[in-house]
N, C-alpha and C. Protein backbone atom coordinates (compact mmCIF):
# COMPACT_ATOMS: atom_id res chain seq x y z
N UNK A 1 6.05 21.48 4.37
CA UNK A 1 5.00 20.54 4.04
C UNK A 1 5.63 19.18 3.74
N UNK A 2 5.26 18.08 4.43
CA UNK A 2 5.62 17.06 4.34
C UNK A 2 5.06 16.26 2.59
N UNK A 3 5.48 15.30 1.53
CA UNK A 3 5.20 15.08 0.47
C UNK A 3 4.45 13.86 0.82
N UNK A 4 3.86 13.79 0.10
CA UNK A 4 2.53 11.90 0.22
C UNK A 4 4.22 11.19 0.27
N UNK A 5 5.04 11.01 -0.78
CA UNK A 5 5.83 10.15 -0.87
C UNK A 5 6.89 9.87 0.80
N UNK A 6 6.82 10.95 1.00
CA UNK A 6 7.52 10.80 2.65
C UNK A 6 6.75 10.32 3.42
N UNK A 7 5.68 10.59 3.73
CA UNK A 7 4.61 10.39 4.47
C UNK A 7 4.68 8.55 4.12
N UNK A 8 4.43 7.92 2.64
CA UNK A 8 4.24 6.88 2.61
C UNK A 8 5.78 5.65 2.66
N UNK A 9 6.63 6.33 2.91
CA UNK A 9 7.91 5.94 2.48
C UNK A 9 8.27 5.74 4.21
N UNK A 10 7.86 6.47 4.96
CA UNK A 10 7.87 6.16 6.36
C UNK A 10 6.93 5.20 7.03
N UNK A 11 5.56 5.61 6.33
CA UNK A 11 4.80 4.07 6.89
C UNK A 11 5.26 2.54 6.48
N UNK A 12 6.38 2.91 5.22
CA UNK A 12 6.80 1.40 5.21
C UNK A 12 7.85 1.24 6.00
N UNK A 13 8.23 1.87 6.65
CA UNK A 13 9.55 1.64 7.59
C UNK A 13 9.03 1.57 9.05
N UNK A 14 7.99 2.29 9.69
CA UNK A 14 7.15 2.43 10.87
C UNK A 14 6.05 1.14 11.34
N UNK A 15 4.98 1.15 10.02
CA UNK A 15 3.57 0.28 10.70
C UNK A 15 4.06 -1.31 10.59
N UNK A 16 4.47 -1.58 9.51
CA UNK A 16 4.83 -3.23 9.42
C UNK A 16 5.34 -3.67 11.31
N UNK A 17 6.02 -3.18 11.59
CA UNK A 17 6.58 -3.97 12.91
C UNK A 17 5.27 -3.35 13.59
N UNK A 18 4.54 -2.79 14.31
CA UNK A 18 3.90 -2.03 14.74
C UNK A 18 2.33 -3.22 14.64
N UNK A 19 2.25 -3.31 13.21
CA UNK A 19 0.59 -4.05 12.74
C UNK A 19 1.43 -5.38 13.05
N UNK A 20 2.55 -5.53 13.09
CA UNK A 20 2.52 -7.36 12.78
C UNK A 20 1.31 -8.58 13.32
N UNK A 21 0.88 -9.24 12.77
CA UNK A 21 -0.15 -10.17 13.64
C UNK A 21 0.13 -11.54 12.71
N UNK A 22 -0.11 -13.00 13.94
CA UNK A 22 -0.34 -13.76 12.84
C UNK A 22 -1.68 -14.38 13.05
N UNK A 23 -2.21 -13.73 13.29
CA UNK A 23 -3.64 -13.50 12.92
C UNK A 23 -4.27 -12.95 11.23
N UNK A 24 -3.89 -12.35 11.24
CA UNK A 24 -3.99 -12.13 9.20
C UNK A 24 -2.73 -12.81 8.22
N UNK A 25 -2.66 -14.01 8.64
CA UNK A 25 -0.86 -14.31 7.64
C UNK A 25 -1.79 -15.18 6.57
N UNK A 26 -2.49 -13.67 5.48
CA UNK A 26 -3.42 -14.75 4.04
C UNK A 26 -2.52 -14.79 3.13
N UNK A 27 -2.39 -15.96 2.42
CA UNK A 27 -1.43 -15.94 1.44
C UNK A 27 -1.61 -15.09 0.32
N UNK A 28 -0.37 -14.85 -0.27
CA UNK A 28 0.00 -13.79 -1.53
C UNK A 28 -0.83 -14.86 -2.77
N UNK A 29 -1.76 -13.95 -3.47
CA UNK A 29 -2.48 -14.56 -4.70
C UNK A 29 -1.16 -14.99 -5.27
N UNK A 30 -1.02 -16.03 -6.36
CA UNK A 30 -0.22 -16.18 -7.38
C UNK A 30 0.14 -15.52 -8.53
N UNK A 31 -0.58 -14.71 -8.48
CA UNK A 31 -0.48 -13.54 -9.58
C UNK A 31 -0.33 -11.89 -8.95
N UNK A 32 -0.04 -11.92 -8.17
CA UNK A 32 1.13 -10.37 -7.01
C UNK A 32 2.25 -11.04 -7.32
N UNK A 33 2.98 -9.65 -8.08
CA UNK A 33 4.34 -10.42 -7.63
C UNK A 33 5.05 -9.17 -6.64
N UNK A 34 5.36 -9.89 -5.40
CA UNK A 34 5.73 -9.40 -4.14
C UNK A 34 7.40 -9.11 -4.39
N UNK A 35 8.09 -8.84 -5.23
CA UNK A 35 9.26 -8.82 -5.43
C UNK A 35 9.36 -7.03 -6.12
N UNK A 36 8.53 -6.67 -6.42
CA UNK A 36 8.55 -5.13 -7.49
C UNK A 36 8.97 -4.24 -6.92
N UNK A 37 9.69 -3.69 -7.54
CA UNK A 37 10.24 -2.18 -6.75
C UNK A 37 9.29 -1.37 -7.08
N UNK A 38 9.55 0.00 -5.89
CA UNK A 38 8.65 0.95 -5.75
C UNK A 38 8.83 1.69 -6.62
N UNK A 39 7.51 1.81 -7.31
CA UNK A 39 8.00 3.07 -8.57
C UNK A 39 8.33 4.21 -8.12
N UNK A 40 8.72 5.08 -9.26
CA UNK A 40 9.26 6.58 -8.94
C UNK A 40 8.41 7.45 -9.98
N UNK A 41 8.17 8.35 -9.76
CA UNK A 41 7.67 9.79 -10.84
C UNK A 41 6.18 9.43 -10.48
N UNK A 42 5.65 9.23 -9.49
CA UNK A 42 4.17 8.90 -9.32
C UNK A 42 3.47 9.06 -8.21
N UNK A 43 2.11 9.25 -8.38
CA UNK A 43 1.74 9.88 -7.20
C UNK A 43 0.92 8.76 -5.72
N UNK A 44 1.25 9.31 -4.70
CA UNK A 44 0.76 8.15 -3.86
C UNK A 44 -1.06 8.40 -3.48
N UNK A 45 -1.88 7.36 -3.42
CA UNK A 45 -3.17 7.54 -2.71
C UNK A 45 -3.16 7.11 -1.41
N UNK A 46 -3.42 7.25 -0.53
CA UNK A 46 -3.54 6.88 1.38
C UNK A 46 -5.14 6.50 1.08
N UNK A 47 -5.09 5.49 0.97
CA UNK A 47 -7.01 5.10 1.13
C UNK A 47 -7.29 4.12 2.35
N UNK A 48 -6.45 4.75 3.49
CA UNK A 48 -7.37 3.99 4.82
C UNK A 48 -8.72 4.31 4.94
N UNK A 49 -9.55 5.10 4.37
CA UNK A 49 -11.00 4.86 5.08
C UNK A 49 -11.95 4.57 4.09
N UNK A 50 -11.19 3.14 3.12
CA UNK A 50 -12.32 2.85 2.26
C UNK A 50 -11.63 2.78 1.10
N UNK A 51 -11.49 1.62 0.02
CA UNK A 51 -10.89 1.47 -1.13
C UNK A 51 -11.76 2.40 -2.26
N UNK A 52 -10.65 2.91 -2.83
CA UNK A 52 -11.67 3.76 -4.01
C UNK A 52 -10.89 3.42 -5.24
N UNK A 53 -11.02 3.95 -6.18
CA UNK A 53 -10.60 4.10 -7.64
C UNK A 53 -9.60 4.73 -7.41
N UNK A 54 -8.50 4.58 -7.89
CA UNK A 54 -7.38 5.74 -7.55
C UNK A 54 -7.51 6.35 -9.00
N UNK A 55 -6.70 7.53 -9.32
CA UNK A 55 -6.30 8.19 -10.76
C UNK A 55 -5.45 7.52 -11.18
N UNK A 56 -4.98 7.85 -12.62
CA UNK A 56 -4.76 7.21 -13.00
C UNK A 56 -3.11 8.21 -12.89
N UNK A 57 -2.56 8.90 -12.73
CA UNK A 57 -1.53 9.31 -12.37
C UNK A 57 -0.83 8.82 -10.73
N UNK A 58 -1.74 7.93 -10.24
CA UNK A 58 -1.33 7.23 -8.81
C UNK A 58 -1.11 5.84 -9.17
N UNK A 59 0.56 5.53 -8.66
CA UNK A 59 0.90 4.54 -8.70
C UNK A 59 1.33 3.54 -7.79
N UNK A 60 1.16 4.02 -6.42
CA UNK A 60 1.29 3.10 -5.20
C UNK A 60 0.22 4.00 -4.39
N UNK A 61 -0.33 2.79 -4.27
CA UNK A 61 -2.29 2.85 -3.61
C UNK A 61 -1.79 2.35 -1.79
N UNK A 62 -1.95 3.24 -0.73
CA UNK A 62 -2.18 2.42 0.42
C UNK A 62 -3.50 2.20 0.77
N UNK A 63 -3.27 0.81 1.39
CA UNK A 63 -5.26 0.38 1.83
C UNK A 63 -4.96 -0.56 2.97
N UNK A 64 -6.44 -0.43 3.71
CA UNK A 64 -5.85 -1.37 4.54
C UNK A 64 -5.75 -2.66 4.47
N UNK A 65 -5.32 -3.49 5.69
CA UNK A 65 -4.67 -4.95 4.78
C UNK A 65 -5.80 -5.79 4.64
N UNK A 66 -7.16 -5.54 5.40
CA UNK A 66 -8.72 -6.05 4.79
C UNK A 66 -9.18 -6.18 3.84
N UNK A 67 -8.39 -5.17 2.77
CA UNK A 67 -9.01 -4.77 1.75
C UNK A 67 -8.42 -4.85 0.31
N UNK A 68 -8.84 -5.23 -0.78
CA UNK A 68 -8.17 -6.18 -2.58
C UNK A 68 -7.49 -4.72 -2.67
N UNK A 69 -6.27 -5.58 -3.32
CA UNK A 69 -5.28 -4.41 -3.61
C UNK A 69 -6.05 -4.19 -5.14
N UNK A 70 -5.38 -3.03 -5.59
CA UNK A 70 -5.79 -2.20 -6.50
C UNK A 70 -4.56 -2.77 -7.95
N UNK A 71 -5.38 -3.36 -8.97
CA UNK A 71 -4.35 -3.89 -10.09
C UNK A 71 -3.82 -2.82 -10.95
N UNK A 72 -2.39 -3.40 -11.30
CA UNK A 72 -1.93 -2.75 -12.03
C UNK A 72 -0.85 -1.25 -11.24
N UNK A 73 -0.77 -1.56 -9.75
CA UNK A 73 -0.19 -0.46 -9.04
C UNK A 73 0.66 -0.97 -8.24
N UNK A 74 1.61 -0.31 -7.34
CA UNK A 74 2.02 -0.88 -6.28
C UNK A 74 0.93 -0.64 -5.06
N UNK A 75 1.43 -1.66 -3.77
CA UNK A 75 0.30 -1.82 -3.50
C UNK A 75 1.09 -1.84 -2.10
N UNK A 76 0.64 -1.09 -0.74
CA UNK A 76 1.07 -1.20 0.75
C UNK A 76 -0.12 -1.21 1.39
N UNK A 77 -0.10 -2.20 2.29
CA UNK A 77 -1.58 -2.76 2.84
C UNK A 77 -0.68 -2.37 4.22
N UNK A 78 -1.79 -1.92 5.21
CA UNK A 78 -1.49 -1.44 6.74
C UNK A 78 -2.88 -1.33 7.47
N UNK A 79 -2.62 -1.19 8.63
CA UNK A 79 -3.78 -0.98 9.74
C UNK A 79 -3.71 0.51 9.79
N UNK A 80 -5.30 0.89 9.86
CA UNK A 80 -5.23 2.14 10.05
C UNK A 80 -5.34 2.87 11.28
């Protein structure tokens, strides 16, 4: 069985070159800070079909890049 964390640890190495467009190049709010490392001991959410509430034991939320990242988490925006 493959783990969410593999699963999501490969879409950051896979979709970025894959989605690139500069067609969506929106700037980073001033208050993301785009520099954070990926946490560890936490669980991942995959929310391509629709932003939801994540738990509160989930700490890197994927969504797609249409869609407000989720505060207070890490955050990987992709095409689904």
């Amino acid at each position: 069985m493959i783990s969410a964390e593999l699963v999501c640890a490969l879409s950051l190495l896979v979709l970025p070159g894959c989605c690139a467009s500069d067609e969506d190049d929106r700037p980073v709010p001033p208050d993301v800070d785009v520099t954070a490392a990926l946490p560890v001991g936490t669980d991942v959410d995959c929310q391509l079909g629709g932003p939801s509430a994540p738990s509160e034991n989930v700490g890197i939320v994927v969504r797609d890049r249409h869609d407000q990242p989720s505060r207070g988490r890490y955050n990987v925006f992709t095409s689904p």
